[in-house]
PDB file of N, CA and C in Angstrom:
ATOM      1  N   UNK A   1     -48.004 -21.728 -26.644  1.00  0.00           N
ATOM      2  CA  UNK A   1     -46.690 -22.319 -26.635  1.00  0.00           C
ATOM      3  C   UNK A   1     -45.654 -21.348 -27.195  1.00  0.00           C
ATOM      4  N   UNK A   2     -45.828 -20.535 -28.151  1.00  0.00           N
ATOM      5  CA  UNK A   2     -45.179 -19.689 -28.842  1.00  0.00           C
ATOM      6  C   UNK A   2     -44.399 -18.617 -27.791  1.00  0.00           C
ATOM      7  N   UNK A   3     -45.690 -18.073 -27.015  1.00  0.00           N
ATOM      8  CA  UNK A   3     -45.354 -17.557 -25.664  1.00  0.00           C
ATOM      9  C   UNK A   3     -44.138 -17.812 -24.615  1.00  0.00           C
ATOM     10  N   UNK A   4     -44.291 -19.129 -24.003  1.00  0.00           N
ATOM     11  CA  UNK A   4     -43.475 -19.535 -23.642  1.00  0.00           C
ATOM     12  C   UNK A   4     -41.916 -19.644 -24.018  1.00  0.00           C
ATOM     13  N   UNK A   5     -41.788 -20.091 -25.593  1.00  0.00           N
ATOM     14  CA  UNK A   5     -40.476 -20.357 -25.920  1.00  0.00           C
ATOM     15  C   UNK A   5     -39.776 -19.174 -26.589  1.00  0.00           C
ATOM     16  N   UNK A   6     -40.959 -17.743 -26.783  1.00  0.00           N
ATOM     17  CA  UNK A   6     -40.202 -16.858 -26.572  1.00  0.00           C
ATOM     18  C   UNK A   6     -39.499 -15.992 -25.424  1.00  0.00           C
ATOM     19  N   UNK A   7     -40.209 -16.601 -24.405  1.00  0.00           N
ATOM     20  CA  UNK A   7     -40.130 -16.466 -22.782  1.00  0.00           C
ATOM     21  C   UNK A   7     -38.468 -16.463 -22.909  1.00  0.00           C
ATOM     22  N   UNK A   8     -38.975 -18.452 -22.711  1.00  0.00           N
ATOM     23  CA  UNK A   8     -37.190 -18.850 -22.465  1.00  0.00           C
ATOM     24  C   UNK A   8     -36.093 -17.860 -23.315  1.00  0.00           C
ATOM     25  N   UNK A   9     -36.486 -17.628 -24.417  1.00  0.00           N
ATOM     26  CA  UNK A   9     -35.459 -17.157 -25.206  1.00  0.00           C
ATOM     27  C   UNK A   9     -35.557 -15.897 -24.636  1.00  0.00           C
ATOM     28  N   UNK A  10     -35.890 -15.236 -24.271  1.00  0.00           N
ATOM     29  CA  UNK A  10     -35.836 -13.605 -23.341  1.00  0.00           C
ATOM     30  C   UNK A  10     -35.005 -14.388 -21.893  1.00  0.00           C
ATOM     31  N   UNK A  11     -35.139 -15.025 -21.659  1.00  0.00           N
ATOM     32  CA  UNK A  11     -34.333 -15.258 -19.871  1.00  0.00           C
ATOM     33  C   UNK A  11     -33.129 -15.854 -20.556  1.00  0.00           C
ATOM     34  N   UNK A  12     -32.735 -16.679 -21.504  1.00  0.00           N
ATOM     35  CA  UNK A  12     -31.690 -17.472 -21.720  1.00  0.00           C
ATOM     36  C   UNK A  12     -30.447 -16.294 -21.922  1.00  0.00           C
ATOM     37  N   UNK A  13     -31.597 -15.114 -22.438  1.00  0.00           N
ATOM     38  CA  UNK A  13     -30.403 -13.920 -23.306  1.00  0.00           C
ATOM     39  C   UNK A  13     -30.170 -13.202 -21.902  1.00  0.00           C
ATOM     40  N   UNK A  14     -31.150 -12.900 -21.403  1.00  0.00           N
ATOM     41  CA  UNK A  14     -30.473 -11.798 -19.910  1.00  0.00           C
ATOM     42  C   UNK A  14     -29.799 -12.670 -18.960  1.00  0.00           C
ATOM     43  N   UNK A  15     -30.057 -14.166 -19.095  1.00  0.00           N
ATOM     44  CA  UNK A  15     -28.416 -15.457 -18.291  1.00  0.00           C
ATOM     45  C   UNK A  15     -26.931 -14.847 -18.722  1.00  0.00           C
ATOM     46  N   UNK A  16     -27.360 -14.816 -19.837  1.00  0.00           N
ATOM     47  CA  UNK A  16     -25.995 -14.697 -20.995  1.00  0.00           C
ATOM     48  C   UNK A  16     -25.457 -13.507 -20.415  1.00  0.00           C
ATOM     49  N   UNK A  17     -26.115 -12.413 -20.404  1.00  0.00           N
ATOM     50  CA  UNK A  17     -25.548 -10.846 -20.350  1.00  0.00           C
ATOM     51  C   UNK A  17     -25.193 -10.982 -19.427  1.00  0.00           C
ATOM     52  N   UNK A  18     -25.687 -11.417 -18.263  1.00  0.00           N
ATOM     53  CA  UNK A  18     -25.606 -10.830 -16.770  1.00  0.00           C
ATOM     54  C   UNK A  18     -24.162 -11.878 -16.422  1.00  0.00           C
ATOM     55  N   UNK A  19     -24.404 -12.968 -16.972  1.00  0.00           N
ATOM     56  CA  UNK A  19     -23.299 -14.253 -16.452  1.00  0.00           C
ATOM     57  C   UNK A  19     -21.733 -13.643 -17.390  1.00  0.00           C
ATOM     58  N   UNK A  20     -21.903 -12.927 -18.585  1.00  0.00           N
ATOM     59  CA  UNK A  20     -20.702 -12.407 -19.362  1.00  0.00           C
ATOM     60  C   UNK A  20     -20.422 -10.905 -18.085  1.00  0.00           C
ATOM     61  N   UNK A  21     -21.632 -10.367 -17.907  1.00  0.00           N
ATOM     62  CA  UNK A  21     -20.832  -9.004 -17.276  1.00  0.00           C
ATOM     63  C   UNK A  21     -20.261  -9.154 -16.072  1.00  0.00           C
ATOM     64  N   UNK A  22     -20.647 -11.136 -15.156  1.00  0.00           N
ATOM     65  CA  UNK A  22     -20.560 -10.734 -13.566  1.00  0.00           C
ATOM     66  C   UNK A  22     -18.810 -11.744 -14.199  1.00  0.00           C
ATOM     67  N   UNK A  23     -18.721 -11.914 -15.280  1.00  0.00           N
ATOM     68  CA  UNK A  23     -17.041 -12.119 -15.561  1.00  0.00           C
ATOM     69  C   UNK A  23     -16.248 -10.935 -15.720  1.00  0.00           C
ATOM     70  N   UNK A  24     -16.906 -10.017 -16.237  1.00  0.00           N
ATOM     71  CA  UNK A  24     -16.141  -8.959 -16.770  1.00  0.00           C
ATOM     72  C   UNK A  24     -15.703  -8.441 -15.332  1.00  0.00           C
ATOM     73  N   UNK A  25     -16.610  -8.612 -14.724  1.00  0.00           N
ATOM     74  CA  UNK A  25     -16.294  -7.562 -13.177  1.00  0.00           C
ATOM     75  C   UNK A  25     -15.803  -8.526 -12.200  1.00  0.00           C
ATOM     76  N   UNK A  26     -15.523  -9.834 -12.102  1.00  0.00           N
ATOM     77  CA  UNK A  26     -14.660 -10.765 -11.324  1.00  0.00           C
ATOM     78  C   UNK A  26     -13.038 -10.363 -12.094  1.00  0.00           C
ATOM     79  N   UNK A  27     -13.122 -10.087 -13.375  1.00  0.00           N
ATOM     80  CA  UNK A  27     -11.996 -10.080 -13.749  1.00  0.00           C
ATOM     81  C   UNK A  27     -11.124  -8.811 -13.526  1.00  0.00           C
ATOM     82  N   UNK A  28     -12.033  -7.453 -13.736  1.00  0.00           N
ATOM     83  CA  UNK A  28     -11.800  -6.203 -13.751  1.00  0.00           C
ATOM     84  C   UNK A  28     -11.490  -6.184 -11.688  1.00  0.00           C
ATOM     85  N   UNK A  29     -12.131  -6.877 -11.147  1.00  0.00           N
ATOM     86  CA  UNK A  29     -12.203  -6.946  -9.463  1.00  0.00           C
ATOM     87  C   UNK A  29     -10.501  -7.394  -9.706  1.00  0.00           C
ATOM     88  N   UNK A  30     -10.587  -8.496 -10.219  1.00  0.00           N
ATOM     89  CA  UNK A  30      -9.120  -9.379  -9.471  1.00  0.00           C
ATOM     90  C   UNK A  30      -7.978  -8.577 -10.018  1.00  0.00           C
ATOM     91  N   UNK A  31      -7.934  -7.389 -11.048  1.00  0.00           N
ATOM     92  CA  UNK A  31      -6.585  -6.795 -11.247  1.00  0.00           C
ATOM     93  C   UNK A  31      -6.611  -5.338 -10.496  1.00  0.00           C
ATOM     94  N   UNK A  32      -8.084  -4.813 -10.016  1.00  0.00           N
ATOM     95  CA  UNK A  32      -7.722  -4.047  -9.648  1.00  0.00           C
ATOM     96  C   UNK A  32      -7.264  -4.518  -8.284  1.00  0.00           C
ATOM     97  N   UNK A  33      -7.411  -5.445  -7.895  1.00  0.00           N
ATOM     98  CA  UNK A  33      -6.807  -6.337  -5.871  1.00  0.00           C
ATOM     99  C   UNK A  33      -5.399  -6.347  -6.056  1.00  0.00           C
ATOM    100  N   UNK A  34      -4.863  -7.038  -7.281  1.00  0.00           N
ATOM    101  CA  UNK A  34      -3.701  -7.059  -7.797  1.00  0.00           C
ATOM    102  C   UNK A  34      -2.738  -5.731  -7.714  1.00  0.00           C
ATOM    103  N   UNK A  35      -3.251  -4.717  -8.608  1.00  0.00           N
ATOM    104  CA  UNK A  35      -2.465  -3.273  -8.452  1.00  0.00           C
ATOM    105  C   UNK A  35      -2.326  -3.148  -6.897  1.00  0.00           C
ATOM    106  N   UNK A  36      -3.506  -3.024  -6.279  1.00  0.00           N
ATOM    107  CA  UNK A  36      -3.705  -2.528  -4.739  1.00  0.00           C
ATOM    108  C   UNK A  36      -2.221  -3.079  -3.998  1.00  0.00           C
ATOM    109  N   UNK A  37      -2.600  -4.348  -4.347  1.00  0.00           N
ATOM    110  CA  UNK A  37      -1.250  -5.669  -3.802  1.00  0.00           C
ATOM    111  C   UNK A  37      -0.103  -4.777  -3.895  1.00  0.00           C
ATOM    112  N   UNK A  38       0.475  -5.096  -5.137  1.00  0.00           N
ATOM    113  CA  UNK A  38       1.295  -4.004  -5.620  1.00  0.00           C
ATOM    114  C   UNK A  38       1.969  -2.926  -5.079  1.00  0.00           C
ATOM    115  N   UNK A  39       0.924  -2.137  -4.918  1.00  0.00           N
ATOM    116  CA  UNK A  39       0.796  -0.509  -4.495  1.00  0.00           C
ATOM    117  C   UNK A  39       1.232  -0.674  -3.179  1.00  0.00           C
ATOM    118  N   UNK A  40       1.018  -1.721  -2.183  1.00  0.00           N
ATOM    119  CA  UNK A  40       1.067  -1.819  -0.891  1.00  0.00           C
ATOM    120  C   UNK A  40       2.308  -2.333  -0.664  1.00  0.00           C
ATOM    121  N   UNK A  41       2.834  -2.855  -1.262  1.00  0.00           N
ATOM    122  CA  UNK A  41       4.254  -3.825  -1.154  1.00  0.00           C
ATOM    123  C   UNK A  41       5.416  -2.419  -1.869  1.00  0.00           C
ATOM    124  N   UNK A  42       4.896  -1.805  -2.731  1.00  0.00           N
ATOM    125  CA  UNK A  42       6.027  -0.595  -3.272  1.00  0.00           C
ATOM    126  C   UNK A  42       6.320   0.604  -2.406  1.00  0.00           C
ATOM    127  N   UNK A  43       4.811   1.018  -1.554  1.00  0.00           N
ATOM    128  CA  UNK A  43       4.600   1.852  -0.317  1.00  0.00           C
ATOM    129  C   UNK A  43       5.702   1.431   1.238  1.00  0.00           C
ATOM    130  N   UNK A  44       5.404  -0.347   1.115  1.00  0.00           N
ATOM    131  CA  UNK A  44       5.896  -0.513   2.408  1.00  0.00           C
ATOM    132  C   UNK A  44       7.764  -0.460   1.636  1.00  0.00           C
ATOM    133  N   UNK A  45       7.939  -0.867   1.050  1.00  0.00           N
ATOM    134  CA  UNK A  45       9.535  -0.630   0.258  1.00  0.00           C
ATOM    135  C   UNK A  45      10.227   0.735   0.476  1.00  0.00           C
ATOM    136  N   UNK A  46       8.901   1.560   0.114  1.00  0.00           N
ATOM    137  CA  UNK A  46       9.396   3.375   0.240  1.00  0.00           C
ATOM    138  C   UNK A  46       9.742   3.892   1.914  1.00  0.00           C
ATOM    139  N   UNK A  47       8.843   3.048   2.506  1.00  0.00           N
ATOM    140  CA  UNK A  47       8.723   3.001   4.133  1.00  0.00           C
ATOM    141  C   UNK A  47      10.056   2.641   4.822  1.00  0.00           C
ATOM    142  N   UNK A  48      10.415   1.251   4.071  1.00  0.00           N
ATOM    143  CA  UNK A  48      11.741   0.398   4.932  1.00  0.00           C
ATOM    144  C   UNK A  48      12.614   1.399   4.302  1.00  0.00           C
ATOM    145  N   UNK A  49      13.162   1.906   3.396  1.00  0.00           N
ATOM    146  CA  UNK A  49      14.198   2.974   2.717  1.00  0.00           C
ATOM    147  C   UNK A  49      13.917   4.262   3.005  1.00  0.00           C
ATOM    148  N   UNK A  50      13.439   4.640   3.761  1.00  0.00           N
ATOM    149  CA  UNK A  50      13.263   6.084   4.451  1.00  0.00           C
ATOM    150  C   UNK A  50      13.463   6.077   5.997  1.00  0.00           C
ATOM    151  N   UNK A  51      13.176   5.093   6.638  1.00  0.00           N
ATOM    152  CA  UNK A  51      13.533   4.282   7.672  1.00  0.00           C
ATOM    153  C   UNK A  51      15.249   4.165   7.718  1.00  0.00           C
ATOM    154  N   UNK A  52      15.959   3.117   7.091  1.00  0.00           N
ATOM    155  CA  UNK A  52      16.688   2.836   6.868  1.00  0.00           C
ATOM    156  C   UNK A  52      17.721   4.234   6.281  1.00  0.00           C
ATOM    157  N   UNK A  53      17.440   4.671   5.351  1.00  0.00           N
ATOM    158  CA  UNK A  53      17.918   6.214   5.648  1.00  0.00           C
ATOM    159  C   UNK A  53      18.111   7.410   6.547  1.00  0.00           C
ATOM    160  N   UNK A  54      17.005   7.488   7.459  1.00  0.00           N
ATOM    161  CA  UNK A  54      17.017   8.009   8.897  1.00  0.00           C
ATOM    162  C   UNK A  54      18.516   7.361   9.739  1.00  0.00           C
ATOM    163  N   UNK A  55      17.871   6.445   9.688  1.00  0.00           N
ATOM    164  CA  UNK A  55      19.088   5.682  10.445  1.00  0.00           C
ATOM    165  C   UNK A  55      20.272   5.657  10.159  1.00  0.00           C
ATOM    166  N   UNK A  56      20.624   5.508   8.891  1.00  0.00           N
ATOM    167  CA  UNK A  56      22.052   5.992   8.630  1.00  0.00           C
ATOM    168  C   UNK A  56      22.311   7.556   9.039  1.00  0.00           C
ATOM    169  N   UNK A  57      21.646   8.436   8.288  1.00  0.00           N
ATOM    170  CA  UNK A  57      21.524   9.736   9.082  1.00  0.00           C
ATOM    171  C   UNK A  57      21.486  10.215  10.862  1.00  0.00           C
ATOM    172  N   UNK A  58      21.163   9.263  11.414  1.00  0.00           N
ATOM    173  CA  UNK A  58      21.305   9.585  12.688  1.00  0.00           C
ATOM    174  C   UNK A  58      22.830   8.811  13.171  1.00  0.00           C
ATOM    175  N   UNK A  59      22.944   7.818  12.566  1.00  0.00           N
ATOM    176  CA  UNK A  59      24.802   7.342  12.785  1.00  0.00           C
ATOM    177  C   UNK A  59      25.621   8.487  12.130  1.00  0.00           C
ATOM    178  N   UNK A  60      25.362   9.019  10.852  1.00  0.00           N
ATOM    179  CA  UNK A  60      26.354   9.998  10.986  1.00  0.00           C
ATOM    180  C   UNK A  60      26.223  10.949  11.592  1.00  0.00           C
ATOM    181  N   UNK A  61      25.408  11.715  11.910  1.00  0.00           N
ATOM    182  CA  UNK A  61      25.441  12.379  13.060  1.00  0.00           C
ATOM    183  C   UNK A  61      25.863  12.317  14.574  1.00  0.00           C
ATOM    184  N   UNK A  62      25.876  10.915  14.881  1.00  0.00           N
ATOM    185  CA  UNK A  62      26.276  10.882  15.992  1.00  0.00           C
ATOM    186  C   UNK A  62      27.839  10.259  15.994  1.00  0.00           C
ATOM    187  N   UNK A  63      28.472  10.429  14.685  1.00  0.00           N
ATOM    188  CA  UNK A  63      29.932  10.366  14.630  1.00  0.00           C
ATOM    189  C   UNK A  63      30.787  11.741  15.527  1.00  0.00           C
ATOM    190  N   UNK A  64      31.887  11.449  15.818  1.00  0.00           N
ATOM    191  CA  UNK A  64      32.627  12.585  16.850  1.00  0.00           C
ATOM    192  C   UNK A  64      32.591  13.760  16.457  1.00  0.00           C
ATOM    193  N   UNK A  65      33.140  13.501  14.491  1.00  0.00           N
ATOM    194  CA  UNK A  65      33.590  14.678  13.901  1.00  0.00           C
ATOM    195  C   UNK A  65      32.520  15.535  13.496  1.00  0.00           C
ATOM    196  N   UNK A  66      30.746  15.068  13.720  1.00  0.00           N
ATOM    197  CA  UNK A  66      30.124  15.231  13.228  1.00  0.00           C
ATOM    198  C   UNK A  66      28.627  15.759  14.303  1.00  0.00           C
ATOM    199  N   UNK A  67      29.237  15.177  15.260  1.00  0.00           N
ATOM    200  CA  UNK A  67      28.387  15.571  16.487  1.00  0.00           C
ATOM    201  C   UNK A  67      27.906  17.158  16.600  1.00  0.00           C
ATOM    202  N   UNK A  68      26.267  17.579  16.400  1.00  0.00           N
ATOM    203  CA  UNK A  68      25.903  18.589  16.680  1.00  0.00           C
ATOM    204  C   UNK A  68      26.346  19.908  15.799  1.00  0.00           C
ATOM    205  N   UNK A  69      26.022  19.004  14.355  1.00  0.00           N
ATOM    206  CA  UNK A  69      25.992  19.569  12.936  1.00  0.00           C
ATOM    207  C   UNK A  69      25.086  19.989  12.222  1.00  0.00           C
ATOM    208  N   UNK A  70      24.462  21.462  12.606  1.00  0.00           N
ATOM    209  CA  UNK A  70      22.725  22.136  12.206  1.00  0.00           C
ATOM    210  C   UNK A  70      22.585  21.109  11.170  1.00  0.00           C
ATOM    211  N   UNK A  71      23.510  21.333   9.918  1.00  0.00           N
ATOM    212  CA  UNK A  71      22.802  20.417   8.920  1.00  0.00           C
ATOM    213  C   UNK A  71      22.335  19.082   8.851  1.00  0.00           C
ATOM    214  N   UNK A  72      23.147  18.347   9.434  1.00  0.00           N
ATOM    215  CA  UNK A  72      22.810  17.138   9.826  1.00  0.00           C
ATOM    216  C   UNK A  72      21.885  16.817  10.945  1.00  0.00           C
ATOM    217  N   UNK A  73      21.986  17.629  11.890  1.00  0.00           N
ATOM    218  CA  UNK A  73      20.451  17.943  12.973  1.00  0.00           C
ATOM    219  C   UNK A  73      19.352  18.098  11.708  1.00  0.00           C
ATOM    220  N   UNK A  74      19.166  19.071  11.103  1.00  0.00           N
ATOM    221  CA  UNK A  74      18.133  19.089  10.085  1.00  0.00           C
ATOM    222  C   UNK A  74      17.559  18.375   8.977  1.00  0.00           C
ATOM    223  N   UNK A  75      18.379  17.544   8.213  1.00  0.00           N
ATOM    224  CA  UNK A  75      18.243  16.551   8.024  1.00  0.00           C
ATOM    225  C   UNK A  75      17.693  15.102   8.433  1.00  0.00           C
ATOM    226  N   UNK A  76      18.372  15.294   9.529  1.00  0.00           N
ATOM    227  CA  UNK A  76      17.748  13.674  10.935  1.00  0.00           C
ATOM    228  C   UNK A  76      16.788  14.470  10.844  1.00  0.00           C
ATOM    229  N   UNK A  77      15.839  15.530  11.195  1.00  0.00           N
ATOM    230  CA  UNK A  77      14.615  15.987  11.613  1.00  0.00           C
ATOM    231  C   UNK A  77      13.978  15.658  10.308  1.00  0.00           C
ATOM    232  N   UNK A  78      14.368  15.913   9.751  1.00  0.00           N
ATOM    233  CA  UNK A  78      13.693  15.707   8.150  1.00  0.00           C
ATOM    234  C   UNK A  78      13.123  14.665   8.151  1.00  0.00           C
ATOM    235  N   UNK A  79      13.728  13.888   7.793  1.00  0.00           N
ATOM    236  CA  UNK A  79      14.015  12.345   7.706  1.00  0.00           C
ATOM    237  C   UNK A  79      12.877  11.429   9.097  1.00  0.00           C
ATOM    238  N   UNK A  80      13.020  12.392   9.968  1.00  0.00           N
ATOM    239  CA  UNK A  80      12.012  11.537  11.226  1.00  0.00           C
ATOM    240  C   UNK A  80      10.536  12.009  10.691  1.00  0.00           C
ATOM    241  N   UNK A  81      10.532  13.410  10.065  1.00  0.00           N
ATOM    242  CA  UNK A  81       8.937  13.884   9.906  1.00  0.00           C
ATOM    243  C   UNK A  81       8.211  13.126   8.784  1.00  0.00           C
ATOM    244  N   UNK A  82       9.445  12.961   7.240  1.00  0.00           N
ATOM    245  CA  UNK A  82       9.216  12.496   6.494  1.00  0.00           C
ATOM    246  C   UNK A  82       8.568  10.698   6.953  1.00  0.00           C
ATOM    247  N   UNK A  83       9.754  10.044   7.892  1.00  0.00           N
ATOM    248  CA  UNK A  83       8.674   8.759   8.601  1.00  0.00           C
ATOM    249  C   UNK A  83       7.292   9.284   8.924  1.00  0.00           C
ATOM    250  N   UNK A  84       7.468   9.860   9.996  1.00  0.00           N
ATOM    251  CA  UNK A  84       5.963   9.957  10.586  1.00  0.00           C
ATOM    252  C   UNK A  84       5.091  10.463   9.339  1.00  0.00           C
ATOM    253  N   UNK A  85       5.409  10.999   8.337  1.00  0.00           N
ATOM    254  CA  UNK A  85       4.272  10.882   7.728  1.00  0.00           C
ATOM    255  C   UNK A  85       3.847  10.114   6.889  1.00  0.00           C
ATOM    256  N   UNK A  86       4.742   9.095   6.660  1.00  0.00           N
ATOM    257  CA  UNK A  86       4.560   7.540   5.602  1.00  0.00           C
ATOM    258  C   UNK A  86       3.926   7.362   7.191  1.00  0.00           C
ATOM    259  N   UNK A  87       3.884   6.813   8.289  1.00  0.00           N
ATOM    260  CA  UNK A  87       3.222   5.821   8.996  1.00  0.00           C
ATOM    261  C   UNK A  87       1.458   6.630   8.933  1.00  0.00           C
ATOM    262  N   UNK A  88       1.262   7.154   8.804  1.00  0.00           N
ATOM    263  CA  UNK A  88      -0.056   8.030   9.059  1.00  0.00           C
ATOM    264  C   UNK A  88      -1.078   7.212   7.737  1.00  0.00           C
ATOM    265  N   UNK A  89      -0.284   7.026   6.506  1.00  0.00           N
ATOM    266  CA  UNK A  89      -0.963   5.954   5.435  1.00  0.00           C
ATOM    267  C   UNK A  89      -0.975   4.418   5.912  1.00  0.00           C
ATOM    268  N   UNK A  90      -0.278   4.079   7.219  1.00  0.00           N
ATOM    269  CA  UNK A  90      -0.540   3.193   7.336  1.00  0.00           C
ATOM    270  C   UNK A  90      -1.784   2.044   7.441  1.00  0.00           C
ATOM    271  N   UNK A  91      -2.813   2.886   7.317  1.00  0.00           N
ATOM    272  CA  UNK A  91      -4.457   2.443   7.343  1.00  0.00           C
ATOM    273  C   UNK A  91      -4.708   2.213   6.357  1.00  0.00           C
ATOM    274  N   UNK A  92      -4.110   2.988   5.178  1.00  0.00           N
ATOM    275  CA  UNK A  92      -4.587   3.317   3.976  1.00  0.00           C
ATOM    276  C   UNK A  92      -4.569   1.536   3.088  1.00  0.00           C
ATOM    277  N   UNK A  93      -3.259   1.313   3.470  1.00  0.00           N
ATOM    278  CA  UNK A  93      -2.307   0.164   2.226  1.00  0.00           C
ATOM    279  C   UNK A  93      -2.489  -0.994   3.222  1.00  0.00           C
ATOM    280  N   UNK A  94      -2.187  -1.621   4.341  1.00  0.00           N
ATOM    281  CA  UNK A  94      -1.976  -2.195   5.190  1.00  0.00           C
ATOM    282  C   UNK A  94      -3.375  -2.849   5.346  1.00  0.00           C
ATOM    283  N   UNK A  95      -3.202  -4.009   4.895  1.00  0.00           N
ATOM    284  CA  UNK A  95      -4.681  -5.390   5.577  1.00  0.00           C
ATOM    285  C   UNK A  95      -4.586  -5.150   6.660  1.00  0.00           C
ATOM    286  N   UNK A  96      -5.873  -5.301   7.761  1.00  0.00           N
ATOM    287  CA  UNK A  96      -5.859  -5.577   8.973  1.00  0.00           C
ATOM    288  C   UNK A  96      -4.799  -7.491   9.543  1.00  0.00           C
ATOM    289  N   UNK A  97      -5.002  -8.154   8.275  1.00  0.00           N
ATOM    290  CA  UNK A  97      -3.962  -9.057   8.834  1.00  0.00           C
ATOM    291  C   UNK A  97      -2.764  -8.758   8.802  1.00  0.00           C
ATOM    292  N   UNK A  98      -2.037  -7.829   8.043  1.00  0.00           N
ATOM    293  CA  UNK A  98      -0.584  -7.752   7.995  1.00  0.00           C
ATOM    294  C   UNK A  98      -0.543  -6.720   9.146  1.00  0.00           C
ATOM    295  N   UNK A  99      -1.411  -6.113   9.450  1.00  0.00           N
ATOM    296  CA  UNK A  99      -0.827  -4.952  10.248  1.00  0.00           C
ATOM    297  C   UNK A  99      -0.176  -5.405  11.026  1.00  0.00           C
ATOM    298  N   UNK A 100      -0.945  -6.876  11.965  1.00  0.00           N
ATOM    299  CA  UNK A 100       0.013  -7.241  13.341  1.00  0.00           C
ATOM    300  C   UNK A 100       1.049  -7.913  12.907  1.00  0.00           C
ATOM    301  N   UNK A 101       1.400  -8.285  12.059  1.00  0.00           N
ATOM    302  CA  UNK A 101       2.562  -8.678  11.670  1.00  0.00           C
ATOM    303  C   UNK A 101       3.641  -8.198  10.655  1.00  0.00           C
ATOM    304  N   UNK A 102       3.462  -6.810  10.538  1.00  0.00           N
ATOM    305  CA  UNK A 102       4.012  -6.093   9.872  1.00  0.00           C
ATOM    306  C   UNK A 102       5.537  -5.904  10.571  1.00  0.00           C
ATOM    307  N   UNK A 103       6.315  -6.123  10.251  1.00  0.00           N
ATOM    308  CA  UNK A 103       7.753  -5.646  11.001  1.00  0.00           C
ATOM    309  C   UNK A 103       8.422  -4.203  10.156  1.00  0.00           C
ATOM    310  N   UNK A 104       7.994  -3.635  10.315  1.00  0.00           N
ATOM    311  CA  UNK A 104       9.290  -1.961   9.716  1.00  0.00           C
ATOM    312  C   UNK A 104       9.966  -1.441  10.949  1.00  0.00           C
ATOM    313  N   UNK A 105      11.240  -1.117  10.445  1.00  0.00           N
ATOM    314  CA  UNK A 105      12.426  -0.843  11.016  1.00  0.00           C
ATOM    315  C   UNK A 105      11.844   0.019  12.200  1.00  0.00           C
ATOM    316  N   UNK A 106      12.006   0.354  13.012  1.00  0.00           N
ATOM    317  CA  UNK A 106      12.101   1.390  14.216  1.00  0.00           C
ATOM    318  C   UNK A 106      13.252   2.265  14.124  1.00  0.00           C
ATOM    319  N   UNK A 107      12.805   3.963  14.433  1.00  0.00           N
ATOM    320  CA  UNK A 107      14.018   4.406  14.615  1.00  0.00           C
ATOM    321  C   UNK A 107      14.396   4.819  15.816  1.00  0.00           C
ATOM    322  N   UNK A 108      14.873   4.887  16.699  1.00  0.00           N
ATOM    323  CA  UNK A 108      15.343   5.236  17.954  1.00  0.00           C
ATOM    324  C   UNK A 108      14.702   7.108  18.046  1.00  0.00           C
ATOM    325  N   UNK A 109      14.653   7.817  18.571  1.00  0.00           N
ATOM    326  CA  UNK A 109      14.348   8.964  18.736  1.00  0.00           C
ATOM    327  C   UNK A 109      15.048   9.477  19.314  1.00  0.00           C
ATOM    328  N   UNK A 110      15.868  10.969  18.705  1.00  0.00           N
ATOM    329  CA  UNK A 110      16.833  11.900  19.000  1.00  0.00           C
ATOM    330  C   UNK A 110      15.902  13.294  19.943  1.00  0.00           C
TER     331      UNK A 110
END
């Protein structure tokens, strides 16, 4: 009998450990999902404002006084490469559910 109820008391203690560590790691899981969250919503922010910057950049450029201005040609180029290379992380941050419903700005192409 002695056997036994030192048994239980050996399984009751590795319940304990294993049931405290599979908290530690539900908990340590749910903030690191959280940051990710985060990270993905500050990425797509950097996305719509680089976007949205292009675009102003390509209206002033295509003002009269301003039409076919190296610097401002270089710039809009900038500004389009700098997009294309935020969309290339798009795998990275982006759930497969948001992807299809992701709306970011479009920029027209010069």
């Amino acid at each position: 009998m002695d056997f036994i109820s030192r048994l239980e008391m050996v399984l009751s203690l590795i319940l304990l450990v294993s049931l405290g560590i599979n908290v530690l790691l539900f908990v340590y899981s749910r903030n690191v999902a959280q940051r990710l969250v985060l990270i993905s919503q500050e990425i797509n922010d950097l996305r719509a404002a680089a976007a949205s910057f292009a675009t102003h950049v390509k209206s002033v450029y295509e003002m009269e006084m301003f039409y076919g201005d190296q610097t401002l040609q270089s710039l809009m180029d900038h500004a389009r490469s700098f997009r294309e290379y935020m969309d290339e992380f798009d795998y990275i941050y982006i759930p497969e559910e948001e992807e299809a419903d992701a709306e970011t700005p479009e920029i027209e192409e010069v």
